[in-house]
N, C-alpha and C. Protein backbone atom coordinates (compact mmCIF):
# COMPACT_ATOMS: atom_id res chain seq x y z
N UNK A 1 17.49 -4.57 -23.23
CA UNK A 1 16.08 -4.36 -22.96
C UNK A 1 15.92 -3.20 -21.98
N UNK A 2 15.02 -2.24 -22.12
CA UNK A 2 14.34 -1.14 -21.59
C UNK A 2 13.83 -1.77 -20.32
N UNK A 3 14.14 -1.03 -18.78
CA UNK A 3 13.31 -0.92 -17.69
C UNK A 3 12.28 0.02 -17.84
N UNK A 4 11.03 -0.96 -17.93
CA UNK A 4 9.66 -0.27 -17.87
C UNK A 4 8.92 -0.02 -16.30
N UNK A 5 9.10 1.10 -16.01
CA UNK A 5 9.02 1.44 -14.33
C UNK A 5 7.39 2.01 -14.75
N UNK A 6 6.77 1.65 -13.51
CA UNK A 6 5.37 2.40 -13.32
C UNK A 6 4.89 2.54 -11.77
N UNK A 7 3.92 2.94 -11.60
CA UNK A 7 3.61 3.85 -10.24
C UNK A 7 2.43 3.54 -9.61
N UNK A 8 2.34 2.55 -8.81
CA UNK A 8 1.12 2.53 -8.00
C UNK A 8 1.28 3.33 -6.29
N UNK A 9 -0.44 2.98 -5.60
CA UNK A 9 -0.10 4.08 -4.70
C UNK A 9 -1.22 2.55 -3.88
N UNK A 10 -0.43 2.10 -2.68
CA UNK A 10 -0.89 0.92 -1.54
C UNK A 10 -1.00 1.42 -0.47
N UNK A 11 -2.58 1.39 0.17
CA UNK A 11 -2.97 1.85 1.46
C UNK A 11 -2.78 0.34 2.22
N UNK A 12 -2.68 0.13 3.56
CA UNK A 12 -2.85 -1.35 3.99
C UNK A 12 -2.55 -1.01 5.41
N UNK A 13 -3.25 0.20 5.71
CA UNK A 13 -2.98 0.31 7.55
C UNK A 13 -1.76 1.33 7.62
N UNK A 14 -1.16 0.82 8.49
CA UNK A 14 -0.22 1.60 9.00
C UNK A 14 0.87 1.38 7.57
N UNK A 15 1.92 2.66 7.42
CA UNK A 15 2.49 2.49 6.04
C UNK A 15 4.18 1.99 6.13
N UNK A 16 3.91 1.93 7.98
CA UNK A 16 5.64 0.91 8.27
C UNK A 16 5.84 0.27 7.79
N UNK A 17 4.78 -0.64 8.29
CA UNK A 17 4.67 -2.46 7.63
C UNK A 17 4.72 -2.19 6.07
N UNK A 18 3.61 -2.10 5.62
CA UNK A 18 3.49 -2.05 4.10
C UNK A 18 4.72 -1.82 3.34
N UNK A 19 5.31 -0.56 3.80
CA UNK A 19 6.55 -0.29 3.19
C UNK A 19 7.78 -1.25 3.27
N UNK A 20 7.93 -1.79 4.44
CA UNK A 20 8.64 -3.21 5.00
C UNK A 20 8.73 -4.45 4.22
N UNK A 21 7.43 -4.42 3.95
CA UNK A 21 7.34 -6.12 3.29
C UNK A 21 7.70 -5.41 1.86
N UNK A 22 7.12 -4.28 1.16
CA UNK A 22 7.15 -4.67 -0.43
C UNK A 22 8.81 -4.38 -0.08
N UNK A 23 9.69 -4.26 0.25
CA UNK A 23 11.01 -4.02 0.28
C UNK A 23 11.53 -5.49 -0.39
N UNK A 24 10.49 -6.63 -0.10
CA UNK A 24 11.71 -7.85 -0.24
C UNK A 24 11.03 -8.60 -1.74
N UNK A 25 10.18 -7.76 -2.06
CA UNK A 25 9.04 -8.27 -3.30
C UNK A 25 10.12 -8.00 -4.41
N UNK A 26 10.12 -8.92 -5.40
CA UNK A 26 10.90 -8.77 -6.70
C UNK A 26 10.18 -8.29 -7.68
N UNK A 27 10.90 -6.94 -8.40
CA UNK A 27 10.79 -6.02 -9.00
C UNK A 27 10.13 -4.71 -8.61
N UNK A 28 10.28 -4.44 -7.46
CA UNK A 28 10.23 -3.39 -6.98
C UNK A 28 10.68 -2.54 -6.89
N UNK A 29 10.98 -1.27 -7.27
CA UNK A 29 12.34 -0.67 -7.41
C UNK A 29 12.64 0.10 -6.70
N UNK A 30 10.92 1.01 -6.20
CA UNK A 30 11.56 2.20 -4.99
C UNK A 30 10.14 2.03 -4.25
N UNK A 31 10.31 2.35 -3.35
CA UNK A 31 9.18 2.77 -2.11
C UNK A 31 9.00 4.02 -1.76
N UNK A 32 8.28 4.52 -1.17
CA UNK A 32 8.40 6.07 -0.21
C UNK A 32 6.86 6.30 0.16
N UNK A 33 7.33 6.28 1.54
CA UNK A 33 5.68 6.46 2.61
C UNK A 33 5.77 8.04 2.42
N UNK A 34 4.03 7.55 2.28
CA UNK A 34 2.95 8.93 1.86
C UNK A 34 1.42 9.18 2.41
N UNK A 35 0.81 9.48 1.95
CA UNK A 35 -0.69 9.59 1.52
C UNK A 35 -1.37 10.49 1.18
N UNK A 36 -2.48 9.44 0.44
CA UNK A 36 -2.56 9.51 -0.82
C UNK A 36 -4.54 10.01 -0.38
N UNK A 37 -4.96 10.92 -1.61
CA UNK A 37 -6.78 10.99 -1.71
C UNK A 37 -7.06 11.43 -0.40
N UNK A 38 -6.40 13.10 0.08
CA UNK A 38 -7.05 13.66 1.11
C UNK A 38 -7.26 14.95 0.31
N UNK A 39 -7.87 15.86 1.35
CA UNK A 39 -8.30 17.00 1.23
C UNK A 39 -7.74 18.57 1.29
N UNK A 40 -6.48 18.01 1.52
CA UNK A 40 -5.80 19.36 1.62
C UNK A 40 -4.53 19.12 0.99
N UNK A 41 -3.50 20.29 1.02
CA UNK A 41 -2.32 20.14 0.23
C UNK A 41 -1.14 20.28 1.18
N UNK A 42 -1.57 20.41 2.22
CA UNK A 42 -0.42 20.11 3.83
C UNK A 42 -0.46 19.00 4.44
N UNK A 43 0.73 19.07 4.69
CA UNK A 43 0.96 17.66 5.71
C UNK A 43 0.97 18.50 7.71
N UNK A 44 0.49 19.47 7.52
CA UNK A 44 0.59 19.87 8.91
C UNK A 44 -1.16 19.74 9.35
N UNK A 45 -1.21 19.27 10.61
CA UNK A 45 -2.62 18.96 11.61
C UNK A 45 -2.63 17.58 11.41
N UNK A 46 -3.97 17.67 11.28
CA UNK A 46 -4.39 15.68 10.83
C UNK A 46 -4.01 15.43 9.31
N UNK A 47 -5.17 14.16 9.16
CA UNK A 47 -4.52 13.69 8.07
C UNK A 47 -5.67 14.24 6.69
N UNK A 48 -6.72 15.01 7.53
CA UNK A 48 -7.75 15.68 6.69
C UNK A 48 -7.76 14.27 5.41
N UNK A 49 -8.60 13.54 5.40
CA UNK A 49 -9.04 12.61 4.88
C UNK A 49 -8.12 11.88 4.37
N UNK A 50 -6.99 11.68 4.27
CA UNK A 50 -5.55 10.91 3.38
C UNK A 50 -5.32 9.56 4.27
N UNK A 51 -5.60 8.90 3.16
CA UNK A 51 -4.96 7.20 3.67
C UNK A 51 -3.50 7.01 3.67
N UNK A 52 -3.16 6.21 4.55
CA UNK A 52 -1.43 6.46 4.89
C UNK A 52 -1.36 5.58 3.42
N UNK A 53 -0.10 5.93 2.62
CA UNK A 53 0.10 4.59 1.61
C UNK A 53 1.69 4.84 1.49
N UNK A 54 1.54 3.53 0.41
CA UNK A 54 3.32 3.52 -0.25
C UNK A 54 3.27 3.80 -1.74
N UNK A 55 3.95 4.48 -1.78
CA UNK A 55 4.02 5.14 -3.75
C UNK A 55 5.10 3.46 -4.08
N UNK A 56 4.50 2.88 -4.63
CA UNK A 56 5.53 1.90 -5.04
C UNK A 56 5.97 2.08 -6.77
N UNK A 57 6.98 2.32 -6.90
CA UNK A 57 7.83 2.22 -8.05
C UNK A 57 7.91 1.05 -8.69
N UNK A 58 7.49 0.06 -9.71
CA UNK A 58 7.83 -1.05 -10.16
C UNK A 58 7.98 -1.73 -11.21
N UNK A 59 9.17 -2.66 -11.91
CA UNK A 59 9.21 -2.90 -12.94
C UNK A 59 8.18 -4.20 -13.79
N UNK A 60 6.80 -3.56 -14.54
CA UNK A 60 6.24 -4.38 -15.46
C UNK A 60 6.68 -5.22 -15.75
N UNK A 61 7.92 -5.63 -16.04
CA UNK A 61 8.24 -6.83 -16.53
C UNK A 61 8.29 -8.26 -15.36
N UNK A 62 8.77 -7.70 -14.40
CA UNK A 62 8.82 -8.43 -13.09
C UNK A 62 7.97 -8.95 -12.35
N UNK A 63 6.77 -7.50 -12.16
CA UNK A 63 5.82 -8.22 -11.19
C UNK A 63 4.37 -6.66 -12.10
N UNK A 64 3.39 -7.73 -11.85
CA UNK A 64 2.09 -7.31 -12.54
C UNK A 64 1.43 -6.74 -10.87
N UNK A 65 0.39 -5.35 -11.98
CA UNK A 65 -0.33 -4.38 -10.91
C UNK A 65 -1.11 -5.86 -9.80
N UNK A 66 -1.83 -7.06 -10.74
CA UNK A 66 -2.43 -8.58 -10.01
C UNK A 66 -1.70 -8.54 -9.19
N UNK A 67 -0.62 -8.93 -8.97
CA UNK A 67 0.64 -9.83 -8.59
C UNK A 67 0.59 -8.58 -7.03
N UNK A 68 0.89 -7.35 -7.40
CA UNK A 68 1.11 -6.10 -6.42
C UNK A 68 -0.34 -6.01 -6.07
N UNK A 69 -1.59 -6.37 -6.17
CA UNK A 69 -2.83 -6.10 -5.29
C UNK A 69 -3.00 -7.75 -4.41
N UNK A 70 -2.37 -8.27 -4.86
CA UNK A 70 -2.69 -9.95 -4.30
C UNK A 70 -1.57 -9.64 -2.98
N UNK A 71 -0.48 -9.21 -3.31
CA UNK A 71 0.43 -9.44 -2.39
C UNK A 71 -0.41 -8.04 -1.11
N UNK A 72 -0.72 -7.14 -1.37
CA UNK A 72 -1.52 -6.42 -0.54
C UNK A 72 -2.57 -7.18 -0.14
N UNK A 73 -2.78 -8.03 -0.44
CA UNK A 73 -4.18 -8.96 0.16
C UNK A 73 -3.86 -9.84 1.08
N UNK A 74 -2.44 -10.01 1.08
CA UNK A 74 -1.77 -10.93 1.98
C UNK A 74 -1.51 -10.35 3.17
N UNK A 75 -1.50 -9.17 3.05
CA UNK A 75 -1.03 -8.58 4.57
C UNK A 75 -1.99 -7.22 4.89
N UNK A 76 -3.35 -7.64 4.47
CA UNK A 76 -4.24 -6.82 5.27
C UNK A 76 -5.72 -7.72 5.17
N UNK A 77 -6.31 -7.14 5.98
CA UNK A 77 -7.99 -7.82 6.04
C UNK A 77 -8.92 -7.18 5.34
N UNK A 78 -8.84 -7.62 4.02
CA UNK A 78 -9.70 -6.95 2.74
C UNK A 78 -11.29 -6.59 3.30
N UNK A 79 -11.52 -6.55 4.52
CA UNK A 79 -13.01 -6.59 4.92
C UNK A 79 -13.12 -5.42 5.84
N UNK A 80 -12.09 -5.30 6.24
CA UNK A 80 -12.04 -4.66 7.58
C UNK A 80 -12.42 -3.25 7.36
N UNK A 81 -13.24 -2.39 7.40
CA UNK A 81 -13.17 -0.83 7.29
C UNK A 81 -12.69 0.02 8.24
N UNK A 82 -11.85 0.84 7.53
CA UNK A 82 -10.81 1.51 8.67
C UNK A 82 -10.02 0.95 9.62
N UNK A 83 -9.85 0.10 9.49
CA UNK A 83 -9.05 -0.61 10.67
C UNK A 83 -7.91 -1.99 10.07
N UNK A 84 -6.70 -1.85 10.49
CA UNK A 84 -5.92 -3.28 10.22
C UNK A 84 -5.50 -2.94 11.76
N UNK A 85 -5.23 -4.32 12.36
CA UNK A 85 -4.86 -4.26 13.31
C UNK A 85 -5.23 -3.76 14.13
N UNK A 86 -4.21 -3.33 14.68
CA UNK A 86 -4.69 -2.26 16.14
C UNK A 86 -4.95 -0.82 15.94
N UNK A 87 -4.34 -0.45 14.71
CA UNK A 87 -4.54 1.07 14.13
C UNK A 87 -6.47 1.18 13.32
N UNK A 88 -6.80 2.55 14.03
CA UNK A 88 -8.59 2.39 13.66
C UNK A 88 -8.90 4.08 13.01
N UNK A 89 -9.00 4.00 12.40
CA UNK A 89 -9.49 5.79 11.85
C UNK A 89 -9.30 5.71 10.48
N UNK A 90 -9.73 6.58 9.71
CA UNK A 90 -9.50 6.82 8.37
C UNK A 90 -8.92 6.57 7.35
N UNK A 91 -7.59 7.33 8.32
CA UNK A 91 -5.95 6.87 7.41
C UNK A 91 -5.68 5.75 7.26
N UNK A 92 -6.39 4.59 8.11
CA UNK A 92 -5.87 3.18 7.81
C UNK A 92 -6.79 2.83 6.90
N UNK A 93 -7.77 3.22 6.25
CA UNK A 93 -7.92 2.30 5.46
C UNK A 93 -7.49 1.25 4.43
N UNK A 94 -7.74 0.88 3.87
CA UNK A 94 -7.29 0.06 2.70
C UNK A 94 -7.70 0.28 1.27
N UNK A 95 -6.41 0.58 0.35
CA UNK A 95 -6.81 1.58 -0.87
C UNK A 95 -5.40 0.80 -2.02
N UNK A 96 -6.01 1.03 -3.20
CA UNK A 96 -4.97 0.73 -4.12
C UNK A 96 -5.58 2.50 -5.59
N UNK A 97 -4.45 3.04 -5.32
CA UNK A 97 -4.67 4.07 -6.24
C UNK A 97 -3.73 4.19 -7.42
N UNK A 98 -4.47 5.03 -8.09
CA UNK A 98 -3.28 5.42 -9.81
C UNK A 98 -4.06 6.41 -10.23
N UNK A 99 -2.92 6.90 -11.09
CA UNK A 99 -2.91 7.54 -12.02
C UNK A 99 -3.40 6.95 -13.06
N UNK A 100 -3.04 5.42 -13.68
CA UNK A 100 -3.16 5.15 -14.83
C UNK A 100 -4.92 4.14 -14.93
N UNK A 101 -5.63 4.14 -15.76
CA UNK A 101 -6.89 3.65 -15.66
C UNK A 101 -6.85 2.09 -16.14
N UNK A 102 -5.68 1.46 -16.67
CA UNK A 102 -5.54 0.33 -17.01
C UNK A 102 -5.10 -0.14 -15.68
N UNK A 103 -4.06 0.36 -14.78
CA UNK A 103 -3.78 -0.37 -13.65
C UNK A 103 -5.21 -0.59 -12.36
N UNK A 104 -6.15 0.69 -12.60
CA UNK A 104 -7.51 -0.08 -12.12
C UNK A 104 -8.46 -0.81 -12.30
N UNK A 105 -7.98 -0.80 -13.64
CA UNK A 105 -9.09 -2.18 -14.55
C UNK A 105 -8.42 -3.39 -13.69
N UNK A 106 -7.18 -3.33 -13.72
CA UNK A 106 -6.45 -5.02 -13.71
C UNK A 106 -6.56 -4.77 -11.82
N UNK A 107 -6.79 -4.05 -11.20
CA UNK A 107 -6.91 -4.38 -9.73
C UNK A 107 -8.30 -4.33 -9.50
N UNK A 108 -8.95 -3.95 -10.25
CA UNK A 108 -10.49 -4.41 -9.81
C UNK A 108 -11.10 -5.58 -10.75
N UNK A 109 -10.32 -6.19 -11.40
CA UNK A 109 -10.93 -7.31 -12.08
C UNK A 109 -10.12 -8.35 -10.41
N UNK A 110 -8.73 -8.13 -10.35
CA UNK A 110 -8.37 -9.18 -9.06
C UNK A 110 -9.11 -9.25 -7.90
N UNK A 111 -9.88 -8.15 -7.38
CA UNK A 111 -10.96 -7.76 -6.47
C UNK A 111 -12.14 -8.65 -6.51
N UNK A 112 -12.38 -8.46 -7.97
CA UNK A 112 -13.81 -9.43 -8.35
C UNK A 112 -13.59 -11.17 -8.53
N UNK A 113 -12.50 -11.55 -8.48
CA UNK A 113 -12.04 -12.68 -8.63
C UNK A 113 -12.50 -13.61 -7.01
N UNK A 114 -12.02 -12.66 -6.57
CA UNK A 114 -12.36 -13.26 -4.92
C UNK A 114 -13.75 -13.32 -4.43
N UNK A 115 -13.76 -14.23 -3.30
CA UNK A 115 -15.39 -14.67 -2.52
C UNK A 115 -15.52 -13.69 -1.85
N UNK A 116 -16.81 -13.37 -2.12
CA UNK A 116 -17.67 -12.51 -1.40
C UNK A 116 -17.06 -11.28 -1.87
N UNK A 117 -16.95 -11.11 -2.78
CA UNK A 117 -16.41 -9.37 -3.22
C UNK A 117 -17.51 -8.19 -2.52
N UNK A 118 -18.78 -8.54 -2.27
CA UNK A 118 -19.86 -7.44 -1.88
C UNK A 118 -18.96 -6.64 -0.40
N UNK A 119 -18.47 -7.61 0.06
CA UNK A 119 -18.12 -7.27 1.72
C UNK A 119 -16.79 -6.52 1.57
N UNK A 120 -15.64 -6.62 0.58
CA UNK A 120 -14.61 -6.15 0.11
C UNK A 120 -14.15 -4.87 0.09
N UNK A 121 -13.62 -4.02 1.55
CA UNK A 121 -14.20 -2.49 1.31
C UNK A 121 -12.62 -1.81 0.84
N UNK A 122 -11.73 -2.22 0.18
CA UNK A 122 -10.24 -2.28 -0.50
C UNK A 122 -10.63 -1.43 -1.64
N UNK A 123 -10.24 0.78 -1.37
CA UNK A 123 -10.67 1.53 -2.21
C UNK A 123 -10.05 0.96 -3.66
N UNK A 124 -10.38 1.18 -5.08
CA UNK A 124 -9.85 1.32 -6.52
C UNK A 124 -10.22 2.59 -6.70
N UNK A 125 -9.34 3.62 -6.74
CA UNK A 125 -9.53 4.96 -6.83
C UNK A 125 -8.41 5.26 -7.99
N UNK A 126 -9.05 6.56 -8.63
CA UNK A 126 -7.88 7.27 -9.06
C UNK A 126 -7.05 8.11 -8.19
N UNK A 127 -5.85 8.13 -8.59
CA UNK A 127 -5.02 8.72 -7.32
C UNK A 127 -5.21 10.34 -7.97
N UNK A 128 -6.04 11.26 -6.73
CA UNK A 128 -5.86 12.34 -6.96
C UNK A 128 -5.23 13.73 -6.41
N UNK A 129 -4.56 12.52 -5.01
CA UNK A 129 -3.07 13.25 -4.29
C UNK A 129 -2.62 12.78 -3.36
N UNK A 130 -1.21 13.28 -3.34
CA UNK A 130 -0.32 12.68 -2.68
C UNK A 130 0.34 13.15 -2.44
N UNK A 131 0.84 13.05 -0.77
CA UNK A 131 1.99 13.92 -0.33
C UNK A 131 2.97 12.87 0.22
N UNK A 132 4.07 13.62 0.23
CA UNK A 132 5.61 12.69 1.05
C UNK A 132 5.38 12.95 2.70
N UNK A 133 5.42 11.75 2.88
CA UNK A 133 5.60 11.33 4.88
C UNK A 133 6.99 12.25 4.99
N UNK A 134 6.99 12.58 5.99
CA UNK A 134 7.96 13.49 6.64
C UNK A 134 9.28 12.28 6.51
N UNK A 135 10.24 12.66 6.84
CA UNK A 135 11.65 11.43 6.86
C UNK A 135 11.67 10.54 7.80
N UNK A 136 11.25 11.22 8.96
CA UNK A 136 10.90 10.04 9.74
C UNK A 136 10.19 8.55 9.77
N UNK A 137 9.38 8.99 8.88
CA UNK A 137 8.46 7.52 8.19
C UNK A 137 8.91 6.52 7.53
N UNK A 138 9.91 7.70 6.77
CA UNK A 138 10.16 7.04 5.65
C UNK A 138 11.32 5.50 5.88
N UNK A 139 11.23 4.33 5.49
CA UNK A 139 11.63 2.91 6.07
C UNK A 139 11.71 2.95 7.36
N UNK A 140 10.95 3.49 8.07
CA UNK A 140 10.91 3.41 9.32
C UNK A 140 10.99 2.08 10.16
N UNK A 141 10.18 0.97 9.39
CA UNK A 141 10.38 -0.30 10.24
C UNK A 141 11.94 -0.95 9.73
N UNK A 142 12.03 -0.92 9.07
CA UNK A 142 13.68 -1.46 8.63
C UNK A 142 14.71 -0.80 9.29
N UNK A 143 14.34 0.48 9.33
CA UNK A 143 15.49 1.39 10.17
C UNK A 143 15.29 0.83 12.23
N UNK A 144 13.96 1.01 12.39
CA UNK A 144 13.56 0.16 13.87
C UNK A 144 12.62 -0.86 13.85
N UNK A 145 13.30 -1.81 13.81
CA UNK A 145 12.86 -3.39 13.62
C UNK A 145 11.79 -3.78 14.75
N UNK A 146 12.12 -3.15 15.73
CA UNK A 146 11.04 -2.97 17.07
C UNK A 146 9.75 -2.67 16.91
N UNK A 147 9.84 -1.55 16.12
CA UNK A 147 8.55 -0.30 16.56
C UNK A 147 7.16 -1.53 16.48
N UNK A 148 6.39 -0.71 16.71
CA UNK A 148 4.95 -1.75 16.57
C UNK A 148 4.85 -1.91 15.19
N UNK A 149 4.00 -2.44 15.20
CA UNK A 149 3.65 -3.00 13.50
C UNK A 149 2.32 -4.09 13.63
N UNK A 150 1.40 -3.68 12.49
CA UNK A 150 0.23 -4.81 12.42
C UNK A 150 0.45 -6.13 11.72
N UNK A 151 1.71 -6.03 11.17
CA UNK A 151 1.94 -6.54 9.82
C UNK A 151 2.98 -8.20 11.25
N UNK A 152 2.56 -9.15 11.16
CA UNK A 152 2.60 -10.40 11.80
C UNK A 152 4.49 -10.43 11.63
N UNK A 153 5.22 -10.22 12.52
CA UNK A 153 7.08 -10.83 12.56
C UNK A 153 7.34 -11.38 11.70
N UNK A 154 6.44 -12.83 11.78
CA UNK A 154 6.63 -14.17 11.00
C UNK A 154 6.30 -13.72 9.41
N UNK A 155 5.66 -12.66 9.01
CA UNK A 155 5.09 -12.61 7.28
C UNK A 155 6.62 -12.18 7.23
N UNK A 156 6.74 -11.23 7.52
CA UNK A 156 8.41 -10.17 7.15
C UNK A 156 9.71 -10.94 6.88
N UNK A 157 9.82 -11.88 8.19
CA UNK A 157 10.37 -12.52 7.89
C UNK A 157 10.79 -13.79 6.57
N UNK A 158 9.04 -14.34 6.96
CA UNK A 158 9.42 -15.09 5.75
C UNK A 158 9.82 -14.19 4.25
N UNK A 159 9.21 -13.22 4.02
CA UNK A 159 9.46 -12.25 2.45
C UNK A 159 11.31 -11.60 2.45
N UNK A 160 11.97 -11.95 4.19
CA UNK A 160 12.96 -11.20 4.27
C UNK A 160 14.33 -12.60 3.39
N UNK A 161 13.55 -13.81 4.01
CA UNK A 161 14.27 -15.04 3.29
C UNK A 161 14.36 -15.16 2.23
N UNK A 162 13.69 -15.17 1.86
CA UNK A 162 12.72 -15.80 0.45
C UNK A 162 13.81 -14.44 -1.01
């Protein structure tokens, strides 16, 4: 049987954490901190409108785009605008992007599933760019288990067991 790999793009705050947890998610295949739906084509100054995200790589057969917006629902505050945690500006928002228009059908039907969807400010965008985080970013919390993070010890852990 054929590995069917496809490409979503997960905003959820800061892109340590995010990148951290989907590490222990099954069928995941690659990660790499980015962001994604800004305004320019440099990564030098600010972030000129770009939400921090994770390009997640993943195999269809394993785990569904549902399955990958639910588990983003687990480790951010679908309400919150601009802000998870302690991180507050732009780049943190909360965003699920693509390329493909079927993977936003199936993350905005999971959106609408939930209470109170009106208050729900979790972008469904088409992804219309994306740049690579410098190396430093990149698994940054796995590489320093320390650094800050919004994303709760105890979630990581448990996804690090499991």
């Amino acid at each position: 049987m054929k590995l069917v790999t496809e490409t979503i793009y997960l905003a959820g705050g800061c892109l340590w954490g995010v990148q951290e947890f989907l590490r222990y998610i099954p069928g995941i295949l690659a990660t790499e901190a980015g962001r994604a739906n800004g305004s320019s084509q440099s990564l030098d100054g600010d972030y000129d409108g770009y939400a921090e995200c994770v390009k997640v790589d993943f195999d269809v057969d394993t785990v569904s785009v549902a399955q990958l917006v639910e588990y983003l629902f687990e480790i951010i505050d679908p309400y919150s605008v601009d802000q998870q945690g302690p991180d507050v500006g732009k780049k943190y928002r909360t965003g699920f992007y693509s390329r493909d228009e079927a993977h936003l059908i199936e993350a905005k039907r999971f959106i609408e599933s939930r209470e109170d969807t009106s208050k729900i400010s979790v972008e469904v965008l088409p992804l219309t760019n994306y740049l690579r985080s410098a190396e430093a970013h990149q698994d940054r919390l796995h590489r320093f288990p320390d650094d800050a993070c919004h994303l709760p010890k105890a979630l990581l852990h448990k996804y690090r067991r499991a």
